[in-house]
N, C-alpha and C. Protein backbone atom coordinates (compact mmCIF):
# COMPACT_ATOMS: atom_id res chain seq x y z
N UNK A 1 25.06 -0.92 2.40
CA UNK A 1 23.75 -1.52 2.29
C UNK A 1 22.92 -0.68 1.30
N UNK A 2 22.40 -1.33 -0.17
CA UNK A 2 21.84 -0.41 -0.77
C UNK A 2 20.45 -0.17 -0.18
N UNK A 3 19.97 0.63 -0.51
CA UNK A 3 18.81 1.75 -0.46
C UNK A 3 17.61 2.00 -1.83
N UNK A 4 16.90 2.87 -1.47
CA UNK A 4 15.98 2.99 -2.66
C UNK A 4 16.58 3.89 -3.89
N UNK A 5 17.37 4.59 -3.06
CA UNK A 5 18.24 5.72 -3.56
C UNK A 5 19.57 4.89 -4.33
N UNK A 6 20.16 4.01 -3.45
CA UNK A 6 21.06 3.61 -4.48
C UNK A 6 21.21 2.25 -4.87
N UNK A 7 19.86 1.78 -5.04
CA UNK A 7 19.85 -0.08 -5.19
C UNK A 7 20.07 0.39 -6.93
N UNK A 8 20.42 1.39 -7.47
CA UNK A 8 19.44 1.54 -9.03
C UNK A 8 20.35 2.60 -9.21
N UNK A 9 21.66 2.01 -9.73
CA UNK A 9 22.47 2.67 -10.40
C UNK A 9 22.66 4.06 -11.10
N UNK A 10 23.36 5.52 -11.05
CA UNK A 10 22.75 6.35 -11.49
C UNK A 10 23.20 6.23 -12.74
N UNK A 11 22.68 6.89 -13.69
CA UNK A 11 22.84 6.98 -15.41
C UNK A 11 24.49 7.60 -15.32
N UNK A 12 25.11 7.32 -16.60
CA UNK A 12 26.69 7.93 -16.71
C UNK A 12 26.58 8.61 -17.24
N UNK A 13 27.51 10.12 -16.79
CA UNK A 13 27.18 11.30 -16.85
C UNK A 13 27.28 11.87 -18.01
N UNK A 14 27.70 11.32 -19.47
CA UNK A 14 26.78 11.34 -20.32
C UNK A 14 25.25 11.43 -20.60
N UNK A 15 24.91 10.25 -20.30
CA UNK A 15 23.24 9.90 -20.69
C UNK A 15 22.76 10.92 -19.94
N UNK A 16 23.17 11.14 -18.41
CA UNK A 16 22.41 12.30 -17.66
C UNK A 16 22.34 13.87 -17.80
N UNK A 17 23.31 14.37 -18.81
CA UNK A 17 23.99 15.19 -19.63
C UNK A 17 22.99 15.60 -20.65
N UNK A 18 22.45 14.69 -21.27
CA UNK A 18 21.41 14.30 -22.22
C UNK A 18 20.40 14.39 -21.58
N UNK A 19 20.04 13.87 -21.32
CA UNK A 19 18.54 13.88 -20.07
C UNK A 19 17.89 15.09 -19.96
N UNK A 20 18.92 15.71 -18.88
CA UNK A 20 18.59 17.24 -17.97
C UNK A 20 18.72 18.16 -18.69
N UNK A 21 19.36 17.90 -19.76
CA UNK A 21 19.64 19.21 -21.03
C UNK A 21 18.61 19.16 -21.99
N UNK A 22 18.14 17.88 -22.44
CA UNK A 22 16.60 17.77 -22.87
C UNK A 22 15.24 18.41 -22.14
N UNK A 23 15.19 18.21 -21.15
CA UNK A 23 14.30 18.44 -20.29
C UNK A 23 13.60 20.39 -20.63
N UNK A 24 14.64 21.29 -20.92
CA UNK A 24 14.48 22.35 -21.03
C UNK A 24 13.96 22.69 -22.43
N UNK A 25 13.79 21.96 -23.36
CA UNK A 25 13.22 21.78 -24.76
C UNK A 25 11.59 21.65 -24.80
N UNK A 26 11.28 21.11 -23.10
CA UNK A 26 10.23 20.71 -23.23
C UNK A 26 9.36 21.95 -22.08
N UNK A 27 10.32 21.94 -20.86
CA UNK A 27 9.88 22.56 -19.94
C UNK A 27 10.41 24.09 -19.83
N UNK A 28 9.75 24.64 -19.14
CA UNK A 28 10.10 26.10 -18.42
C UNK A 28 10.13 26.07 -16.88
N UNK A 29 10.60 27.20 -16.53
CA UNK A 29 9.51 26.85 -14.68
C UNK A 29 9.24 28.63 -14.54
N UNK A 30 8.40 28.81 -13.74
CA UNK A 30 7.65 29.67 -13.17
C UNK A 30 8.63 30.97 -12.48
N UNK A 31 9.77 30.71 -12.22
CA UNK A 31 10.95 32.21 -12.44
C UNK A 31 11.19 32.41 -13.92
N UNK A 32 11.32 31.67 -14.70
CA UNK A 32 11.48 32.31 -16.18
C UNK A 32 10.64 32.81 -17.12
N UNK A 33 9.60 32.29 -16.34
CA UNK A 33 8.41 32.46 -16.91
C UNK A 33 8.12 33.75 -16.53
N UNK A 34 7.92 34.11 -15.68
CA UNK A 34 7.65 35.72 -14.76
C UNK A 34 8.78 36.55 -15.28
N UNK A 35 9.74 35.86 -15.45
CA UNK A 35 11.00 37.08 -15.92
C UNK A 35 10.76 37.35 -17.44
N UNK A 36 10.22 36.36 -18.06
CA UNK A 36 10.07 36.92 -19.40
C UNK A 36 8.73 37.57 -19.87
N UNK A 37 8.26 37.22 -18.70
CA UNK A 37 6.35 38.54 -19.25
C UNK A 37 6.88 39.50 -18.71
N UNK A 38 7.73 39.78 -17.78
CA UNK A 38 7.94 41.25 -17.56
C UNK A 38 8.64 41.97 -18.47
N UNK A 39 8.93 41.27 -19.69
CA UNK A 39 9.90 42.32 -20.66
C UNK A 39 9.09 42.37 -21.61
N UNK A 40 8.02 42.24 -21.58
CA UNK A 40 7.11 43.01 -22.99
C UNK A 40 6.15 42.39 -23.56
N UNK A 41 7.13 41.56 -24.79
CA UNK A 41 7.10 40.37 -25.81
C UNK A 41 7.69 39.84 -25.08
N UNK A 42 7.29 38.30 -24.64
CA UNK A 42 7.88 36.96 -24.23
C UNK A 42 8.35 36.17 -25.25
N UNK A 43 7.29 36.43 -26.41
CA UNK A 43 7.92 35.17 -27.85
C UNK A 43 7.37 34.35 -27.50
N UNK A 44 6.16 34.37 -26.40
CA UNK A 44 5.65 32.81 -26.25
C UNK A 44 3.85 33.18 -25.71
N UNK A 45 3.03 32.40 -25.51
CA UNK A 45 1.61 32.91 -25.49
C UNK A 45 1.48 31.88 -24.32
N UNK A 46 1.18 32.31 -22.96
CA UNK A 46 0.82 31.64 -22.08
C UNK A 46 -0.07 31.16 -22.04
N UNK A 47 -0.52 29.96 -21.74
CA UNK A 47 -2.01 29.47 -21.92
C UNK A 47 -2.49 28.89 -20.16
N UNK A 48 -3.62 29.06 -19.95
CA UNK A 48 -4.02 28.75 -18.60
C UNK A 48 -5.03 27.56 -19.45
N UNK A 49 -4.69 26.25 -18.83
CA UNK A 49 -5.75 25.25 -19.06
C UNK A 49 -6.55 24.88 -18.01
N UNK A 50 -6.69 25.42 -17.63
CA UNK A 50 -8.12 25.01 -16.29
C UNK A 50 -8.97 25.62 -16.67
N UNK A 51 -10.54 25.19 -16.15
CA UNK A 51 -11.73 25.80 -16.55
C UNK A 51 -11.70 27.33 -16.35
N UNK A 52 -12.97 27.47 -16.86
CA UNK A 52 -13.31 29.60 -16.98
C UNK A 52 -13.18 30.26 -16.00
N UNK A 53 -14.15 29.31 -14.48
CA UNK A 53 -14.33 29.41 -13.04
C UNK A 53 -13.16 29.51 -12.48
N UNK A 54 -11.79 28.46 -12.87
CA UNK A 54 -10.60 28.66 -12.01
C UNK A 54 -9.93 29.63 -12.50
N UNK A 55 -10.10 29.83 -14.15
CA UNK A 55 -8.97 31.24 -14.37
C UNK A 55 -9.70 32.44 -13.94
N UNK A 56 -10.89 32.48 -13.48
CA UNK A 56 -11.45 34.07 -13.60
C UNK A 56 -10.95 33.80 -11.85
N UNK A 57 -10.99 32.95 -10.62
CA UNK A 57 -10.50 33.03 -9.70
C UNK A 57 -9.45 33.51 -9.46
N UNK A 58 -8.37 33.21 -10.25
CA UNK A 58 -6.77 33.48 -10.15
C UNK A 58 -5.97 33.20 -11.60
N UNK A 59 -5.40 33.76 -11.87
CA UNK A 59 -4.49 33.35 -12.94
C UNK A 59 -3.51 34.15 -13.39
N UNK A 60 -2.17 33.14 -13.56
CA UNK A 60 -0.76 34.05 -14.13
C UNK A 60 -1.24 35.53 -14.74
N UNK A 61 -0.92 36.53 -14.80
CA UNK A 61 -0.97 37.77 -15.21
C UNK A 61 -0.51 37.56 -16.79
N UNK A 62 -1.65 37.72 -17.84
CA UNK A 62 -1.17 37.71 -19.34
C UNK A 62 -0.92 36.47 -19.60
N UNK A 63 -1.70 35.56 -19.00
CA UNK A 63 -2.36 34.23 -19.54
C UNK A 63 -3.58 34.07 -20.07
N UNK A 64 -4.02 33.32 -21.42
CA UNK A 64 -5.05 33.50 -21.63
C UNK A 64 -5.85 31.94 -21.28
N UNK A 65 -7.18 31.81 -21.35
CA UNK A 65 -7.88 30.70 -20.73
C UNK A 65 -8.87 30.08 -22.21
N UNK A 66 -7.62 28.57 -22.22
CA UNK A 66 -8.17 27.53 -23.06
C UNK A 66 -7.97 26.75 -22.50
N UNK A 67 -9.15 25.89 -21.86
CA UNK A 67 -9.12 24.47 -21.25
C UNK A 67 -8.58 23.73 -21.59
N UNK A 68 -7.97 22.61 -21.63
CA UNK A 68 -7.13 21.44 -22.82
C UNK A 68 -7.84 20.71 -23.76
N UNK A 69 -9.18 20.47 -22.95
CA UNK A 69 -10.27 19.78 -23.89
C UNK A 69 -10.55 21.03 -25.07
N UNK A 70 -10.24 22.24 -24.72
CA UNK A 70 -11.03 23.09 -26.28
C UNK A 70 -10.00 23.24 -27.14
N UNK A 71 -8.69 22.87 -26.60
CA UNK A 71 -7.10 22.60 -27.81
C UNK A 71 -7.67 21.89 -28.90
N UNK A 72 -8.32 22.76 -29.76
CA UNK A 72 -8.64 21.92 -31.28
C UNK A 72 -7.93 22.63 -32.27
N UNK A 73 -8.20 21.96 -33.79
CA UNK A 73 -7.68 22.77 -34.94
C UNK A 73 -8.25 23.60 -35.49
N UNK A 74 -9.98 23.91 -35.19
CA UNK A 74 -10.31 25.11 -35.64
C UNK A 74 -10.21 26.40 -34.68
N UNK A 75 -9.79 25.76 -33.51
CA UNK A 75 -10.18 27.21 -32.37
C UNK A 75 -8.29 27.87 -32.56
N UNK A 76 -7.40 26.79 -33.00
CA UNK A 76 -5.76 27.35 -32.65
C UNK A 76 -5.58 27.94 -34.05
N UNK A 77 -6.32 27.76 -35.24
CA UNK A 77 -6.16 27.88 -36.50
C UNK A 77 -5.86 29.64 -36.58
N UNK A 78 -6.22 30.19 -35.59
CA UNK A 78 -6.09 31.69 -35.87
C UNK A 78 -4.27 32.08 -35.39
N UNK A 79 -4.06 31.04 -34.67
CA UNK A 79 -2.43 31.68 -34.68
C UNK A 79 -1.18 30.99 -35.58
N UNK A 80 -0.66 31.93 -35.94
CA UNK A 80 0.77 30.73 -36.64
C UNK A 80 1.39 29.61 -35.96
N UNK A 81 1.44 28.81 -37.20
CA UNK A 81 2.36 27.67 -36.89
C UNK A 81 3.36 27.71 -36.04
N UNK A 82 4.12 28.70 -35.63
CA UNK A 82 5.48 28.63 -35.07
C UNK A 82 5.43 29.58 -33.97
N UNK A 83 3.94 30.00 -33.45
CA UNK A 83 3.95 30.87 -32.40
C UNK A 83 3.79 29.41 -31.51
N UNK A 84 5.32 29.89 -30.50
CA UNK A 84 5.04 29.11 -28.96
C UNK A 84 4.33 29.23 -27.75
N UNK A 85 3.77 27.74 -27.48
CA UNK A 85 2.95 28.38 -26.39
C UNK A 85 3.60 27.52 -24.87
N UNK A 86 3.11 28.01 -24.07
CA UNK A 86 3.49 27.45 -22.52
C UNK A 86 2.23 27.31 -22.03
N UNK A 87 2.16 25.88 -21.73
CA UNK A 87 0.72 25.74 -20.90
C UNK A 87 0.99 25.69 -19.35
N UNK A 88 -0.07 25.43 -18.54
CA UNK A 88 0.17 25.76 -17.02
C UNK A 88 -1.46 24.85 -16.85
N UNK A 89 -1.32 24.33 -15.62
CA UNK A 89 -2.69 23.92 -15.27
C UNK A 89 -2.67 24.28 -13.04
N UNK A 90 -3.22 23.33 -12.79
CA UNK A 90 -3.24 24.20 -11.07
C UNK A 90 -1.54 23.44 -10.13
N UNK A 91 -1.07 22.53 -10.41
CA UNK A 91 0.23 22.10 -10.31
C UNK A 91 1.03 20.87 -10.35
N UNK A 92 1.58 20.71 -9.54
CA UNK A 92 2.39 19.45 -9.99
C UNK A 92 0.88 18.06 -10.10
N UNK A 93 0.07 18.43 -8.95
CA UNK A 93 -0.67 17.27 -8.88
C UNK A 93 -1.80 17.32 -10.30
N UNK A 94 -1.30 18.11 -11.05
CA UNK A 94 -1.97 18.07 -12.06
C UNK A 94 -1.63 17.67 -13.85
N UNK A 95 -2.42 17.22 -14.32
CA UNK A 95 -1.85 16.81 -15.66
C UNK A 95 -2.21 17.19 -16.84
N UNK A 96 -3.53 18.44 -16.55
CA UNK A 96 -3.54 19.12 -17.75
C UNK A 96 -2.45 20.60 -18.51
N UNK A 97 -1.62 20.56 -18.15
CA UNK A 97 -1.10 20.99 -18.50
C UNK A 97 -0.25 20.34 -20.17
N UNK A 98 0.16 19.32 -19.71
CA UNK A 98 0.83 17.67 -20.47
C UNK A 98 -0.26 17.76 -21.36
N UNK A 99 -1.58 17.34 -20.82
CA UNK A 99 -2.24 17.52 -22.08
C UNK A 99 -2.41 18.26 -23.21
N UNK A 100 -2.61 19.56 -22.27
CA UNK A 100 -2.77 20.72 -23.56
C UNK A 100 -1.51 20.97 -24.20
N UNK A 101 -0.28 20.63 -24.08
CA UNK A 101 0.73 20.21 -24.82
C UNK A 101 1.04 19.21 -25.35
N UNK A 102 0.23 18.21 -25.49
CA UNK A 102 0.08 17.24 -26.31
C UNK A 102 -0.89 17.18 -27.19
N UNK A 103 -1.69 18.38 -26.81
CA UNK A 103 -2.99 18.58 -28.13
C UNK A 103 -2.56 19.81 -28.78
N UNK A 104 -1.41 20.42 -28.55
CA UNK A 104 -0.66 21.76 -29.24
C UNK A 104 0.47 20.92 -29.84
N UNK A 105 1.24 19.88 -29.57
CA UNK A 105 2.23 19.62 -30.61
C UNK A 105 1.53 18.55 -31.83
N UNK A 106 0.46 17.86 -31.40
CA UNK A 106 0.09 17.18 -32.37
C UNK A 106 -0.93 18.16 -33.46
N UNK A 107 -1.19 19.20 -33.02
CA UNK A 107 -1.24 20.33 -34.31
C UNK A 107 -0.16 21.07 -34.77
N UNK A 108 1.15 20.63 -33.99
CA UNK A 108 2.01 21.04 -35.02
C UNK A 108 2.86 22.25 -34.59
N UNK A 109 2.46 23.15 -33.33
CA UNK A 109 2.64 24.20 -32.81
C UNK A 109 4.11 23.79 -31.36
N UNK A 110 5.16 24.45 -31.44
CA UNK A 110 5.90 24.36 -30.46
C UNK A 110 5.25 24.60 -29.44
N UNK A 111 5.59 24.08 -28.25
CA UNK A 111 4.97 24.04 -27.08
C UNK A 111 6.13 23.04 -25.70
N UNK A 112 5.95 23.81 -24.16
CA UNK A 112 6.74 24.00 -23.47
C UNK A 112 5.28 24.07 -21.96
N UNK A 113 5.73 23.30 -21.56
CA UNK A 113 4.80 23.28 -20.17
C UNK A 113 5.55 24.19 -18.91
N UNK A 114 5.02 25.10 -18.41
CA UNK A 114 5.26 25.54 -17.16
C UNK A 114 5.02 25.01 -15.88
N UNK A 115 6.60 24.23 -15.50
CA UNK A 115 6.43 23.41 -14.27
C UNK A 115 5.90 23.68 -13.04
N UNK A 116 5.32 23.37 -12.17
CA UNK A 116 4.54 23.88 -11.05
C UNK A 116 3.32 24.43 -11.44
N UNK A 117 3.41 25.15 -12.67
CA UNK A 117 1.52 25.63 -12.38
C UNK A 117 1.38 26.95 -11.56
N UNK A 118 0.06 26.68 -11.04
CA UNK A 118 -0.30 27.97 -10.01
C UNK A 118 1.05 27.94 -8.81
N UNK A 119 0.40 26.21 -8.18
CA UNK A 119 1.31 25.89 -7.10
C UNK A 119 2.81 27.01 -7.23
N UNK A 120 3.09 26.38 -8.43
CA UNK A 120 4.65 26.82 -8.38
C UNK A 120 4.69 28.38 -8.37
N UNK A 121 3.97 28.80 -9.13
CA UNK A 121 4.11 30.27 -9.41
C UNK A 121 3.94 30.99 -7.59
N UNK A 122 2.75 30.34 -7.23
CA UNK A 122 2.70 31.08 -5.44
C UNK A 122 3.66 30.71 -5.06
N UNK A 123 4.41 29.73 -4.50
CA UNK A 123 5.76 29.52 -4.39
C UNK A 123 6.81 30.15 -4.57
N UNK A 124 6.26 30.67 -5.88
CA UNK A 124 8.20 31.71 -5.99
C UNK A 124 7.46 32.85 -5.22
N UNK A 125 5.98 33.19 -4.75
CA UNK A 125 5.40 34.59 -4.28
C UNK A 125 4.94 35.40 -5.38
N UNK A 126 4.37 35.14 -6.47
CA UNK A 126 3.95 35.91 -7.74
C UNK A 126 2.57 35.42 -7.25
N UNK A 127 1.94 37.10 -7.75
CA UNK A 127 0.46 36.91 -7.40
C UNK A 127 -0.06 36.39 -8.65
N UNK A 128 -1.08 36.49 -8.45
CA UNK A 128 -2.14 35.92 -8.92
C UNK A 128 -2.87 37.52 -9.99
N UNK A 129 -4.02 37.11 -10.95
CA UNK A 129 -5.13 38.15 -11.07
C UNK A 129 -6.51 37.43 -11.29
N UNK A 130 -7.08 38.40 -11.05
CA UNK A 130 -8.06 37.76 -11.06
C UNK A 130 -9.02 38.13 -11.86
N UNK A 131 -10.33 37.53 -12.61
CA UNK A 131 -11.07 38.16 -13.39
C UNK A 131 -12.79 38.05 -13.42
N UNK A 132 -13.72 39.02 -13.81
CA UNK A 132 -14.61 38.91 -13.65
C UNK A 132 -15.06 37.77 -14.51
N UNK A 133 -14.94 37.64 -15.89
CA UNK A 133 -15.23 36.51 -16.56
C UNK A 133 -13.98 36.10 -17.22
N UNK A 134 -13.78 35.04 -17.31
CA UNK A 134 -12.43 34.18 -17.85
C UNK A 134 -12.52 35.00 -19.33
N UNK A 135 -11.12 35.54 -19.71
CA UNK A 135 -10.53 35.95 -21.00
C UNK A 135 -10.39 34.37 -21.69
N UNK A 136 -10.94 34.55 -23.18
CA UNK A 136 -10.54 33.54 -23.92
C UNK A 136 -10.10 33.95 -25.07
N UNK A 137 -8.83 32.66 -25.69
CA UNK A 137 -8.14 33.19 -26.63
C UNK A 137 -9.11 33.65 -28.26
C-alpha cells in the first residue's frame, strides 16, 4: 500500500548521485564549519546575517555581522572577487541566510550557506559569543 514516502518514486541512483553531490557546492553544515575556524585561515569569511541586536546577543565565534538587506555593491566592494563567504542566519526556520547568498552571488562572489544556523551550531554544542556592540564588516 503506497504511502507518502513511497507513492513518489525515488530518483535513480544516478540523478540522486547528482543531487546530493551538488548540494555541497552550495552548502556547508555547522561541524565543518567549526572545524575549519579552528585552523586559523578557513579560506572563507563567515558572515552572520541577522540584525546588530541578535549578533551582539550570540554569534558563531569569528563571524562578522552584515544583515542581508546591507549585502550591497558598495559595502562588499572592499573584498575580492573570489574571497568566499558562508552566510548563517538564526536556523532552519529561517531564510536569510539564502538571501544573503543570493545577494553575494549576484555580485559575483562565491558563496555557501551554513545549514542550521545558530540552531544548528547549539546542536552540535558550540557556544556562542557574545558582544557588546555588533562587529561590522
Amino acid at each position: 500500500m503506497p504511502n507518502a514516502v513511497t507513492r513518489i518514486p525515488a530518483a535513480p541512483s544516478k540523478l540522486a548521485l547528482e543531487h546530493f553531490e551538488s548540494q555541497f557546492a552550495y552548502e556547508t553544515d555547522c561541524w565543518d564549519t567549526h572545524d575549519a575556524l579552528s585552523c586559523g585561515d578557513p579560506g572563507f569569511i563567515l558572515v552572520d546575517v541577522r540584525g546588530p541586536d541578535a549578533f551582539a546577543a550570540g554569534h558563531v565565534p569569528g563571524a562578522i555581522n552584515i544583515p542581508h538587506r546591507k549585502i550591497i555593491g558598495s559595502r562588499m566592494s572592499t573584498y575580492p572577487v573570489d574571497t568566499l563567504f558562508v552566510t548563517y542566519c538564526a536556523g532552519p526556520h529561517c531564510n536569510g541566510a539564502a538571501r544573503a547568498a543570493v545577494r553575494l552571488a549576484q555580485l559575483g562572489f562565491p558563496v555557501k550557506l551554513m545549514a542550521g544556523g545558530i540552531t544548528g551550531w547549539l546542536d552540535e554544542g558550540f557556544a556562542l559569543e557574545a558582544s557588546q556592540k555588533a562587529a561590522a564588516a
